[in-house]
C-alpha atoms as a PDB file:
ATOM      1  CA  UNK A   1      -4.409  -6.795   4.713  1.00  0.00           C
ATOM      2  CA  UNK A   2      -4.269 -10.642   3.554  1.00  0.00           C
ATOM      3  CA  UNK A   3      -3.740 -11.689   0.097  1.00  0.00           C
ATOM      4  CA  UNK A   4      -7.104 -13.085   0.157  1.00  0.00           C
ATOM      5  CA  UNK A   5      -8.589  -9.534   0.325  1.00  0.00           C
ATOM      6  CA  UNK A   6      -6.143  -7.896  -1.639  1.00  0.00           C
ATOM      7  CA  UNK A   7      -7.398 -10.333  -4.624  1.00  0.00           C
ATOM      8  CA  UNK A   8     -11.019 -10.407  -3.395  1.00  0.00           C
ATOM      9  CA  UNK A   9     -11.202  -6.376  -4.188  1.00  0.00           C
ATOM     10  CA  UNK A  10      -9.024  -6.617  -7.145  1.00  0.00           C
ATOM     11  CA  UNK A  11     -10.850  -9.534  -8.597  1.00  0.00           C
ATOM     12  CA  UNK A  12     -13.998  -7.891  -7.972  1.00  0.00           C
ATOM     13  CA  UNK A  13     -13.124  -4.782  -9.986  1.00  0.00           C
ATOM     14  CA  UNK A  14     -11.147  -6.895 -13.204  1.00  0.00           C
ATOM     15  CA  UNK A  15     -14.295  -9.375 -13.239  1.00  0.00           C
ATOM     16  CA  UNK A  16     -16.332  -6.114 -13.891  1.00  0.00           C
ATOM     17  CA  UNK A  17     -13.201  -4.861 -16.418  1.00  0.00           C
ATOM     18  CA  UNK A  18     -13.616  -1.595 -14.211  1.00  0.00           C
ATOM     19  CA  UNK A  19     -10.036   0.737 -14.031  1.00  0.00           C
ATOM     20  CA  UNK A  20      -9.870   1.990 -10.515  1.00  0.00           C
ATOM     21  CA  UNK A  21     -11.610   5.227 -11.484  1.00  0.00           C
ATOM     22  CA  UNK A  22     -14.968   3.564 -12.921  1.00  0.00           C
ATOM     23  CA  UNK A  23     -14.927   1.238  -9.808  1.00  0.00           C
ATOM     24  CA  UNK A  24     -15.198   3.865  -7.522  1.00  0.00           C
ATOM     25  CA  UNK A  25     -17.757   5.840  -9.560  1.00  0.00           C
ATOM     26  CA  UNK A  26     -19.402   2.906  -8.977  1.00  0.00           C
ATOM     27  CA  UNK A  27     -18.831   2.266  -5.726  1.00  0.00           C
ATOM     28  CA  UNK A  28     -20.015   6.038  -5.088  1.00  0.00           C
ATOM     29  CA  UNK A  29     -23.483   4.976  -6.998  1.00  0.00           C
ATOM     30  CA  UNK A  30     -24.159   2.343  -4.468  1.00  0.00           C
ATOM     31  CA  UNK A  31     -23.706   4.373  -1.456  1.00  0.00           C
ATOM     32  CA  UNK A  32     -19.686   4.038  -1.049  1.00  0.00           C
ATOM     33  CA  UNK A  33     -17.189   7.153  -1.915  1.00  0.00           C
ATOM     34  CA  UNK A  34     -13.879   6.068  -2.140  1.00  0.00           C
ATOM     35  CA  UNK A  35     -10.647   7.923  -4.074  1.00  0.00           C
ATOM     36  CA  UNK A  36      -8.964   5.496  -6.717  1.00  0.00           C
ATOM     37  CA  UNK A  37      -5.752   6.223  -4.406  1.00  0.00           C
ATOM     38  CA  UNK A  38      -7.583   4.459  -1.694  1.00  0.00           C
ATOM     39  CA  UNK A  39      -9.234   1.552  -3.208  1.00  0.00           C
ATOM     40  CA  UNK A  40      -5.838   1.088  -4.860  1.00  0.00           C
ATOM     41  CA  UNK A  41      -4.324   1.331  -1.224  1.00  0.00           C
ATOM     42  CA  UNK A  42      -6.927  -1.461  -0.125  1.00  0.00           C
ATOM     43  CA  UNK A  43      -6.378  -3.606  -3.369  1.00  0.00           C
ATOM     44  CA  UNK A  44      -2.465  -3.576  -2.904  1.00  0.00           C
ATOM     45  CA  UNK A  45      -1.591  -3.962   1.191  1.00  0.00           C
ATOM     46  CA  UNK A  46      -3.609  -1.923   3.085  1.00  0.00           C
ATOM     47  CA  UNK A  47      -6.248  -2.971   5.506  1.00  0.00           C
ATOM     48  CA  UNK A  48      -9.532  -2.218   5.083  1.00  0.00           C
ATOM     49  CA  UNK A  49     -10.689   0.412   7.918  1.00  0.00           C
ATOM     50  CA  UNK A  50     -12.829  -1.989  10.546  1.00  0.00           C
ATOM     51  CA  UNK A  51     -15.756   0.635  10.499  1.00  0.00           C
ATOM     52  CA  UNK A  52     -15.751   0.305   6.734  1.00  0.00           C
ATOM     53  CA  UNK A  53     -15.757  -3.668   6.184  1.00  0.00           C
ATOM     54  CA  UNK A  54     -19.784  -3.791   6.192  1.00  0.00           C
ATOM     55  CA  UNK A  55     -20.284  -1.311   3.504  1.00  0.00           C
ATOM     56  CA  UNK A  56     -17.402  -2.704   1.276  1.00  0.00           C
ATOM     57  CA  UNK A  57     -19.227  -6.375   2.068  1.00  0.00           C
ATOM     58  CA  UNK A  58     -22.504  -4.517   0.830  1.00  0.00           C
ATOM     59  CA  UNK A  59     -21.523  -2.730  -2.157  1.00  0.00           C
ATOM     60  CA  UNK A  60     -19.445  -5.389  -3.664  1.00  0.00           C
ATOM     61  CA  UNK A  61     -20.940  -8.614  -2.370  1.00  0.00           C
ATOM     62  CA  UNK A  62     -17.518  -9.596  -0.957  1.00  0.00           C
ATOM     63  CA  UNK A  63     -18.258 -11.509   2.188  1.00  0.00           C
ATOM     64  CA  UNK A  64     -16.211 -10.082   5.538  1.00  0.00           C
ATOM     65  CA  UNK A  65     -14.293 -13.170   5.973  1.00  0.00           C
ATOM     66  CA  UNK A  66     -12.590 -12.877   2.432  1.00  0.00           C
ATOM     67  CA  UNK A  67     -12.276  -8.526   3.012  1.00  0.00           C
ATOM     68  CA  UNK A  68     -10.849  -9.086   6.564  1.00  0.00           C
ATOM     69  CA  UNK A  69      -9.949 -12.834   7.289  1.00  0.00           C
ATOM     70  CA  UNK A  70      -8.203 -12.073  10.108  1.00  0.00           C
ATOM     71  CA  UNK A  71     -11.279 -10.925  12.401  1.00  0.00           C
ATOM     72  CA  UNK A  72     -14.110 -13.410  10.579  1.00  0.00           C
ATOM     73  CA  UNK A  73     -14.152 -15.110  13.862  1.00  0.00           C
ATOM     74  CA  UNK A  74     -16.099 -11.462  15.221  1.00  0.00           C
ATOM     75  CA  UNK A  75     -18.331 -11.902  12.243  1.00  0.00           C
ATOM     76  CA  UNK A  76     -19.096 -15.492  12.481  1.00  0.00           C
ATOM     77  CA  UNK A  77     -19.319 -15.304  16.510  1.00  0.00           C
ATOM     78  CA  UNK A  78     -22.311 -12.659  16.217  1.00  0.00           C
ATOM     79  CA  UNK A  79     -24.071 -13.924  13.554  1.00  0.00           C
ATOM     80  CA  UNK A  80     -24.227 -17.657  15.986  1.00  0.00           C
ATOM     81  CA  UNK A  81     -25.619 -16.155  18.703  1.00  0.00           C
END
């Protein structure tokens, strides 16, 4: 995962002064279960599973390009045509 989203999801949770645990209770309240081990996973270096990128976009308001830089050109490509 890039820095960008590693901050984007860790910024998102210390704006909110959330630990990891109220995040994803959280999270889980707006349609998203995810273990603290995981979202910690995702915050530190791990990518963010493909399938999951448009409900992590929806539940946090993180746009795709800052969760998953790397394929924003997919994003960007079907939302010009």
């Amino acid at each position: 995962m890039s820095e960008i989203a590693v901050n984007s999801l860790r910024k998102w949770r210390n704006d909110r002064g959330l630990n990891l645990d109220e995040a994803c209770a959280l999270l889980a309240k707006r349609g998203y279960s995810i273990s603290s081990a995981k979202l910690s996973r995702m915050e530190r270096d791990q990518e963010i599973p493909l399938d999951e990128i448009p409900t992590v976009q929806k539940v946090t308001g993180i746009p795709a390009k800052e969760l998953a830089p790397e394929i924003a050109k997919i994003f960007e490509v079907g939302a010009a045509q």
